[in-house]
PDB file of N, CA and C in Angstrom:
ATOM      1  N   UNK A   1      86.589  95.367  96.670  1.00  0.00           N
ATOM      2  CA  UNK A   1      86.626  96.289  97.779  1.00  0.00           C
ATOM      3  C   UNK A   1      87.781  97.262  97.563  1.00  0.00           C
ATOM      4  N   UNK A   2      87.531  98.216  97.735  1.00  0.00           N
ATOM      5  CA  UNK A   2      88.496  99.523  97.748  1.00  0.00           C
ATOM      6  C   UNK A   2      88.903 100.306  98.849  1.00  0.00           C
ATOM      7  N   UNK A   3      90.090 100.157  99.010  1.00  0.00           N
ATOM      8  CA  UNK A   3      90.570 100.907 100.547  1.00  0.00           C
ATOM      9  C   UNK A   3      90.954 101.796 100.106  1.00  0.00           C
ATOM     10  N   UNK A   4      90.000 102.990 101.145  1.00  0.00           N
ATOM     11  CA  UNK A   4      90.708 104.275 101.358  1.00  0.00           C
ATOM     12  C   UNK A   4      91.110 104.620 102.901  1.00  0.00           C
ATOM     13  N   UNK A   5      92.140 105.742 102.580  1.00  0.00           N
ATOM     14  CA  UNK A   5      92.859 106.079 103.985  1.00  0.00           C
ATOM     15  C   UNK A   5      93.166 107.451 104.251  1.00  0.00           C
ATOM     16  N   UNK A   6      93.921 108.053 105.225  1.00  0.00           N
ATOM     17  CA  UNK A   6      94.014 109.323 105.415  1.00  0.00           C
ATOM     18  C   UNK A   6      95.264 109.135 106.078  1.00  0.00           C
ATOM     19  N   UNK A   7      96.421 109.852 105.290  1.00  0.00           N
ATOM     20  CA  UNK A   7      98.178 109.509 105.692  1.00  0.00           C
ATOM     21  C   UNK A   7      98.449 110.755 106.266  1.00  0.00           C
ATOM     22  N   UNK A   8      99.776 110.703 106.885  1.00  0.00           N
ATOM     23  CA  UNK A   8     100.222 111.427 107.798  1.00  0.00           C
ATOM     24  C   UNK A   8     101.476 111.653 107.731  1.00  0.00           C
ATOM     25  N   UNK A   9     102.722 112.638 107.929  1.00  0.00           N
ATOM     26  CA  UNK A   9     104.389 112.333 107.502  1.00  0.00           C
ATOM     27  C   UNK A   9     104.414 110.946 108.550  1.00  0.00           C
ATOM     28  N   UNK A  10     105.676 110.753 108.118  1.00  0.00           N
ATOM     29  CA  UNK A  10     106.255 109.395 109.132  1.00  0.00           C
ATOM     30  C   UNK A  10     105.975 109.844 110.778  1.00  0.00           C
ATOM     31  N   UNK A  11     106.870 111.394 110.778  1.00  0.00           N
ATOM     32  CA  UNK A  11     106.946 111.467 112.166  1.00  0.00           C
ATOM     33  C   UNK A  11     105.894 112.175 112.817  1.00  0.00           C
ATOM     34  N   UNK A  12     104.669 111.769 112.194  1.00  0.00           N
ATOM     35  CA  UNK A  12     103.744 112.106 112.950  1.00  0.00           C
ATOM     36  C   UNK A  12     103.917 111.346 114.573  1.00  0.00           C
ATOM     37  N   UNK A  13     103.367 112.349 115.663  1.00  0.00           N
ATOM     38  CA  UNK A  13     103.270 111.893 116.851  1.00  0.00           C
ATOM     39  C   UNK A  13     102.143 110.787 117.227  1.00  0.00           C
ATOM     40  N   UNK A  14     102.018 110.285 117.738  1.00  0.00           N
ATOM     41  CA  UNK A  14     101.132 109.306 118.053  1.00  0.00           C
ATOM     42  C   UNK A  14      99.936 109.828 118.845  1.00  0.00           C
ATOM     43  N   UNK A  15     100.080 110.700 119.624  1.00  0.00           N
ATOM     44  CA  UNK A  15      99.021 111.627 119.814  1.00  0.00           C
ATOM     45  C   UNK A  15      98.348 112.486 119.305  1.00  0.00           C
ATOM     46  N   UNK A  16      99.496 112.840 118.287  1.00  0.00           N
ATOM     47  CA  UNK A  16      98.261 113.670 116.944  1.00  0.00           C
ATOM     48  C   UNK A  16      97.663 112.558 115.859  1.00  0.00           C
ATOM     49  N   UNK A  17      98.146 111.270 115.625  1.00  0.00           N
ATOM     50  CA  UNK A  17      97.536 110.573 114.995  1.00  0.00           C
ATOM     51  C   UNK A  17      96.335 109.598 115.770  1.00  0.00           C
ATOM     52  N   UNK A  18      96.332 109.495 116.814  1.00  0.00           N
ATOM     53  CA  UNK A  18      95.335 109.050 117.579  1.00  0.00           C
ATOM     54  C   UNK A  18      94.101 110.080 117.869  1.00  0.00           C
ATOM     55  N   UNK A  19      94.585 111.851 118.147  1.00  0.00           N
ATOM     56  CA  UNK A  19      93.083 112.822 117.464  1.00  0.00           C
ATOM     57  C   UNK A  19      92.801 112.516 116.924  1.00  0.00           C
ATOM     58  N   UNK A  20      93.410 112.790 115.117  1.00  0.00           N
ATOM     59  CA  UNK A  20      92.908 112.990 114.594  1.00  0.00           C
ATOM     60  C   UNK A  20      92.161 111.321 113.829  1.00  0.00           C
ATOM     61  N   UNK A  21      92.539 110.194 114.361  1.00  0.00           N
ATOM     62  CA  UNK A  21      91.877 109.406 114.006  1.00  0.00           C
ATOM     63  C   UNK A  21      90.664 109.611 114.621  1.00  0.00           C
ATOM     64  N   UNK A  22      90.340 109.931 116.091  1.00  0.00           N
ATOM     65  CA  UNK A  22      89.152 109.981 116.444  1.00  0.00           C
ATOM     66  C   UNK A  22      87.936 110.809 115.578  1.00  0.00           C
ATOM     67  N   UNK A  23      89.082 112.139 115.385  1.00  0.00           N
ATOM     68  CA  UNK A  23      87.685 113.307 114.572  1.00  0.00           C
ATOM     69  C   UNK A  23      87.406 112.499 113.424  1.00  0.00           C
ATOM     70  N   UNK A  24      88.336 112.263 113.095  1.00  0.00           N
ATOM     71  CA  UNK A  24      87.984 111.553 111.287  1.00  0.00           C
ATOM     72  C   UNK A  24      86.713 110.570 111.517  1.00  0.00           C
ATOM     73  N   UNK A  25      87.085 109.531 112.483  1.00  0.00           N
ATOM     74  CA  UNK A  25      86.088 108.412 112.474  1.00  0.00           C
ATOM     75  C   UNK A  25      84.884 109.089 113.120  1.00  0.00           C
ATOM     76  N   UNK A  26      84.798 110.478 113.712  1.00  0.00           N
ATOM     77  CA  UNK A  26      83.251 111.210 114.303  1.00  0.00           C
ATOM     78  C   UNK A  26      82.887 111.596 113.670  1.00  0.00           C
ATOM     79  N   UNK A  27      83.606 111.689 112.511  1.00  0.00           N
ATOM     80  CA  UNK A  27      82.461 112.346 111.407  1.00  0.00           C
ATOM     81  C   UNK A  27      82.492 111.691 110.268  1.00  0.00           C
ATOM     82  N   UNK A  28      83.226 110.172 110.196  1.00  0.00           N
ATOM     83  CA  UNK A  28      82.576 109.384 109.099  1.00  0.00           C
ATOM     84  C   UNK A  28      81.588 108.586 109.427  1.00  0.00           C
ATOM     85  N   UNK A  29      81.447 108.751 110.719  1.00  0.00           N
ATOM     86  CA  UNK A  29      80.659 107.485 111.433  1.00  0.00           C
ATOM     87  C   UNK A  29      78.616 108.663 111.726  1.00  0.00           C
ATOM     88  N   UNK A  30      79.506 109.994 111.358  1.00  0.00           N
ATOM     89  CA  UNK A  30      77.912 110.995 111.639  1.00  0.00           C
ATOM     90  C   UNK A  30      76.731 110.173 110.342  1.00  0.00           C
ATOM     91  N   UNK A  31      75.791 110.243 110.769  1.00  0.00           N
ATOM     92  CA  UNK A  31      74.539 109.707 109.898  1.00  0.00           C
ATOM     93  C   UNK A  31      74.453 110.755 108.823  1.00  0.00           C
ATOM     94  N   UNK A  32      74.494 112.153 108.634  1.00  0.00           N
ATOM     95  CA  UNK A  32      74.682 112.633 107.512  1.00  0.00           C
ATOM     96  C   UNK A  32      75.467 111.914 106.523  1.00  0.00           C
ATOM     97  N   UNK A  33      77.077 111.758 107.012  1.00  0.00           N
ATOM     98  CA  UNK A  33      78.028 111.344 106.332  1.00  0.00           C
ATOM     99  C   UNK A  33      77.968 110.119 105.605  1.00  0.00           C
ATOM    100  N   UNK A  34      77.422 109.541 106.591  1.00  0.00           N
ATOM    101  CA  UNK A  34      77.153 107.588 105.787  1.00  0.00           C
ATOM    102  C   UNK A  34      76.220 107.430 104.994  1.00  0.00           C
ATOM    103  N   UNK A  35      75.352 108.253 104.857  1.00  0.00           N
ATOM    104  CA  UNK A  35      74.103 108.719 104.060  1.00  0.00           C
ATOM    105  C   UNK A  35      74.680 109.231 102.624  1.00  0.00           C
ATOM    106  N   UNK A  36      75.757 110.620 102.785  1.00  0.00           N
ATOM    107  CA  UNK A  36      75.904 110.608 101.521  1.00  0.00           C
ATOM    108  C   UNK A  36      76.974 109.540 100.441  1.00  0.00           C
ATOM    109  N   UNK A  37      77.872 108.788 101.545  1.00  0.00           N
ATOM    110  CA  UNK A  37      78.126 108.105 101.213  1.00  0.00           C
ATOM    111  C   UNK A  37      77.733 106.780 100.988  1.00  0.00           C
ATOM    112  N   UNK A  38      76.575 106.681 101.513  1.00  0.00           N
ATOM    113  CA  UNK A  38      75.761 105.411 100.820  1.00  0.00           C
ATOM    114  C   UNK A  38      74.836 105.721  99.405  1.00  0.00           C
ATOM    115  N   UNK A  39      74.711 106.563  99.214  1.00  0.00           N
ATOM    116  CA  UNK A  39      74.658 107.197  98.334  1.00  0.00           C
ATOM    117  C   UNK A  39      74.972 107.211  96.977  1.00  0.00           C
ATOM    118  N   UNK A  40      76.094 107.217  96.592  1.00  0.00           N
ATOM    119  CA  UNK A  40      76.744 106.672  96.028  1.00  0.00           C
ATOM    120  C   UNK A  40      77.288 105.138  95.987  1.00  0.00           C
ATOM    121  N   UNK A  41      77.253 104.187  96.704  1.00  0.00           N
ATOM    122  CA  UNK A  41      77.228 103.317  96.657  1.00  0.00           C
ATOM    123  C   UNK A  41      78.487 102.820  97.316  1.00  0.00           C
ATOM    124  N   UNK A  42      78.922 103.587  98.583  1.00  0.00           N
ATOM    125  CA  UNK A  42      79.936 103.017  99.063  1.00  0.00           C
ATOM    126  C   UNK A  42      79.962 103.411 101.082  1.00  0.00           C
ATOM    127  N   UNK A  43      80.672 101.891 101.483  1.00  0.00           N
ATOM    128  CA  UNK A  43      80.288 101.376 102.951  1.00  0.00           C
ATOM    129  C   UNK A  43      81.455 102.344 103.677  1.00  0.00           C
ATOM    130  N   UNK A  44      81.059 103.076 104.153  1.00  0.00           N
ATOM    131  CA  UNK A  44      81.941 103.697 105.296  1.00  0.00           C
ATOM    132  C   UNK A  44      82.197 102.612 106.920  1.00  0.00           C
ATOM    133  N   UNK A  45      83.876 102.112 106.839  1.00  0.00           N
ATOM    134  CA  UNK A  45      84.360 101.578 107.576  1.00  0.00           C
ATOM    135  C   UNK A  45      85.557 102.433 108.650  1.00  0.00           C
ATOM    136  N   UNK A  46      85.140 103.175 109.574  1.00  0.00           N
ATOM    137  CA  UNK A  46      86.379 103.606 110.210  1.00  0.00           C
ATOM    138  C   UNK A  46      86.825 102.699 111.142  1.00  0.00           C
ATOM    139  N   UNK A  47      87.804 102.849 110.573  1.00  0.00           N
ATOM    140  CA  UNK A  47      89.257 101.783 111.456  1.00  0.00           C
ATOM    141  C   UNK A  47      89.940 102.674 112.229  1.00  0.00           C
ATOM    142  N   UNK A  48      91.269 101.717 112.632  1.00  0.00           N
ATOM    143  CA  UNK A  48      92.558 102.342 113.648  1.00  0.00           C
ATOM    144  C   UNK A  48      93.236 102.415 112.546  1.00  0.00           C
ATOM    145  N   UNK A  49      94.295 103.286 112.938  1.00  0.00           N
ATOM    146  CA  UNK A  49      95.904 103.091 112.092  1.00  0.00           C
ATOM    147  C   UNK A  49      96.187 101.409 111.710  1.00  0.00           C
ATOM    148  N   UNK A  50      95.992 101.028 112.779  1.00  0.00           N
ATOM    149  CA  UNK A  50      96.395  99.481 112.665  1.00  0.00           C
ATOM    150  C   UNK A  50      96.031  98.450 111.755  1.00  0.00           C
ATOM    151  N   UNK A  51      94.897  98.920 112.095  1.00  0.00           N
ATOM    152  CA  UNK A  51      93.687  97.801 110.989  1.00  0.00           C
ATOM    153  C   UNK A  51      93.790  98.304 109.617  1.00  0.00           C
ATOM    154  N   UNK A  52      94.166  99.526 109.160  1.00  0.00           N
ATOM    155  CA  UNK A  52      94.084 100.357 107.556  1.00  0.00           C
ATOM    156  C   UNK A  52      95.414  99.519 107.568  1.00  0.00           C
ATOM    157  N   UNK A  53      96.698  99.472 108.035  1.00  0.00           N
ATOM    158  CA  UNK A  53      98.155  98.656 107.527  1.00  0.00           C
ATOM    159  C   UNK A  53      97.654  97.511 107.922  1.00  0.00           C
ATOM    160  N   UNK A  54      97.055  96.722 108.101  1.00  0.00           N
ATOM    161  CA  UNK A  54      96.797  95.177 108.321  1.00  0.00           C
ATOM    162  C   UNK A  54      95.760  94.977 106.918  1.00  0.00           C
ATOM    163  N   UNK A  55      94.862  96.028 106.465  1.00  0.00           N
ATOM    164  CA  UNK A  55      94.488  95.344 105.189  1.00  0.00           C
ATOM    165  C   UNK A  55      95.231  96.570 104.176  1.00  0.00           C
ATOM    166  N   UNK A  56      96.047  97.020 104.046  1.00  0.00           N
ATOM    167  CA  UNK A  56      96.623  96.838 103.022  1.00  0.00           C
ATOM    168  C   UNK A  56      97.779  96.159 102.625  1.00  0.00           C
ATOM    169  N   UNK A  57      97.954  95.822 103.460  1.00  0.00           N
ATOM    170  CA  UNK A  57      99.194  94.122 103.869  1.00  0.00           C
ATOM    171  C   UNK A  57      98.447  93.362 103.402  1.00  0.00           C
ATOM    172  N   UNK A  58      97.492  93.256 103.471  1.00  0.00           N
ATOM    173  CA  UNK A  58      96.482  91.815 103.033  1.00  0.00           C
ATOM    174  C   UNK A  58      96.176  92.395 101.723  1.00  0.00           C
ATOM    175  N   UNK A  59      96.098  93.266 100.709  1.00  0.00           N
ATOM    176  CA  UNK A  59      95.588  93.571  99.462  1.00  0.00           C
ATOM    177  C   UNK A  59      97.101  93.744  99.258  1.00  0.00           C
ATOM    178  N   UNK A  60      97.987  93.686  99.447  1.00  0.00           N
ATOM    179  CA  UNK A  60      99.108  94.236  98.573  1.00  0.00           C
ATOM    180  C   UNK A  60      99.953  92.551  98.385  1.00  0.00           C
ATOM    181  N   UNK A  61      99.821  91.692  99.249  1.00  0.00           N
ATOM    182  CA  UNK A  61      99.845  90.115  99.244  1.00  0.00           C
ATOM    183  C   UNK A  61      99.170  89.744  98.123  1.00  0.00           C
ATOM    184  N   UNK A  62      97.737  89.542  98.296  1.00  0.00           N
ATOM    185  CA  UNK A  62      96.649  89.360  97.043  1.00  0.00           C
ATOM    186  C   UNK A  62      96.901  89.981  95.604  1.00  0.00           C
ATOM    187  N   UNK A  63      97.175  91.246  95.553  1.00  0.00           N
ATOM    188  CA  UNK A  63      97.275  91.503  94.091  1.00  0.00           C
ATOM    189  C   UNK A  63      99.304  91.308  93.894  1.00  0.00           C
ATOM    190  N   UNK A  64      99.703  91.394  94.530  1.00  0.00           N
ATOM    191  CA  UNK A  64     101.270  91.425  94.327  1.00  0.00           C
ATOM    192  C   UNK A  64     100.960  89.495  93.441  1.00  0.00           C
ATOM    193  N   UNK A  65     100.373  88.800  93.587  1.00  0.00           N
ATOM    194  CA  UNK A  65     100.336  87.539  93.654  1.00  0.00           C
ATOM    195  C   UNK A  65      99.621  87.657  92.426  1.00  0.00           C
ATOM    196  N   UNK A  66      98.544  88.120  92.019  1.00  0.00           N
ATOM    197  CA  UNK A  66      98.101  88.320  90.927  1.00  0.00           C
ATOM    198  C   UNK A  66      99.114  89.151  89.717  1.00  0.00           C
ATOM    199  N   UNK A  67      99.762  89.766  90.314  1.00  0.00           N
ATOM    200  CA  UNK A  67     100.335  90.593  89.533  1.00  0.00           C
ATOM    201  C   UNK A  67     101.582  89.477  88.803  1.00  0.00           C
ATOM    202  N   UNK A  68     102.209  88.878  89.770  1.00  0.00           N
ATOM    203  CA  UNK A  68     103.057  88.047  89.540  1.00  0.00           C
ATOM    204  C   UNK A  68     103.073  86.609  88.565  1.00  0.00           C
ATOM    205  N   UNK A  69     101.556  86.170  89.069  1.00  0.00           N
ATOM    206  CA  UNK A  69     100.763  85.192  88.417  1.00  0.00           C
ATOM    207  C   UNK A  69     101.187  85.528  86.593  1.00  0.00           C
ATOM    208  N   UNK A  70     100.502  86.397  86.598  1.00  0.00           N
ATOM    209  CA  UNK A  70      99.972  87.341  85.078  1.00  0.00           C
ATOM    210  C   UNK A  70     101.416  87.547  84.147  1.00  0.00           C
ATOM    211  N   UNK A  71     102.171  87.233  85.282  1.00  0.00           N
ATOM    212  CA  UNK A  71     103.368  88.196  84.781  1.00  0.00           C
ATOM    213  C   UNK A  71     103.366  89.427  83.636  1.00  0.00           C
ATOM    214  N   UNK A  72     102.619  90.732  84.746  1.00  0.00           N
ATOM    215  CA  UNK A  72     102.617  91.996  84.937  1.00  0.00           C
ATOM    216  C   UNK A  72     103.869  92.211  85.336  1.00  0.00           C
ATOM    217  N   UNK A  73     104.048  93.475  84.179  1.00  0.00           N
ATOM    218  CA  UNK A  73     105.851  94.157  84.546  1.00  0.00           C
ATOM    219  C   UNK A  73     105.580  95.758  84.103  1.00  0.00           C
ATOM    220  N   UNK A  74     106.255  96.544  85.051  1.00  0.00           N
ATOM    221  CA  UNK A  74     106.294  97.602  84.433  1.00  0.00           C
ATOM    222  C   UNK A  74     107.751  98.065  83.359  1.00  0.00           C
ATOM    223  N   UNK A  75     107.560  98.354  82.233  1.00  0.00           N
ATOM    224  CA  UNK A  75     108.517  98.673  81.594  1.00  0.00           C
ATOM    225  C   UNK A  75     108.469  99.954  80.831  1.00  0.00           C
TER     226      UNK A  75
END
């Protein structure tokens, strides 16, 4: 599974990040949109702010652990 997201500066306001989460998710969630993205072969999930940092907390746990496992280093 592959997470994608749509970032914002830090001090974004919470009211402009709560728009524009809405428009984003009205038009990933439009039947055109999920169409062309099924299309290609991928599941359009719109989330909250919340839920996008709750799984990449959960994928950055998982591969940090793999990474570590392997002992993967950047040098």
């Amino acid at each position: 599974m592959a997470i994608l997201g749509m970032f914002v500066p830090a001090r974004t306001s919470a009211t402009t990040i709560k728009l524009l989460n809405q428009k984003i998710a009205q038009v990933l969630n439009s039947a055109e949109v999920k169409q062309k993205f099924f299309n290609i072969g991928t599941k359009v999930v719109a989330s909250s702010p919340e839920e996008l940092t709750e799984a990449m907390k959960s994928e950055m746990t998982t591969f940090g652990k793999v990474i570590k496992d392997a002992g993967i280093r950047a040098d």
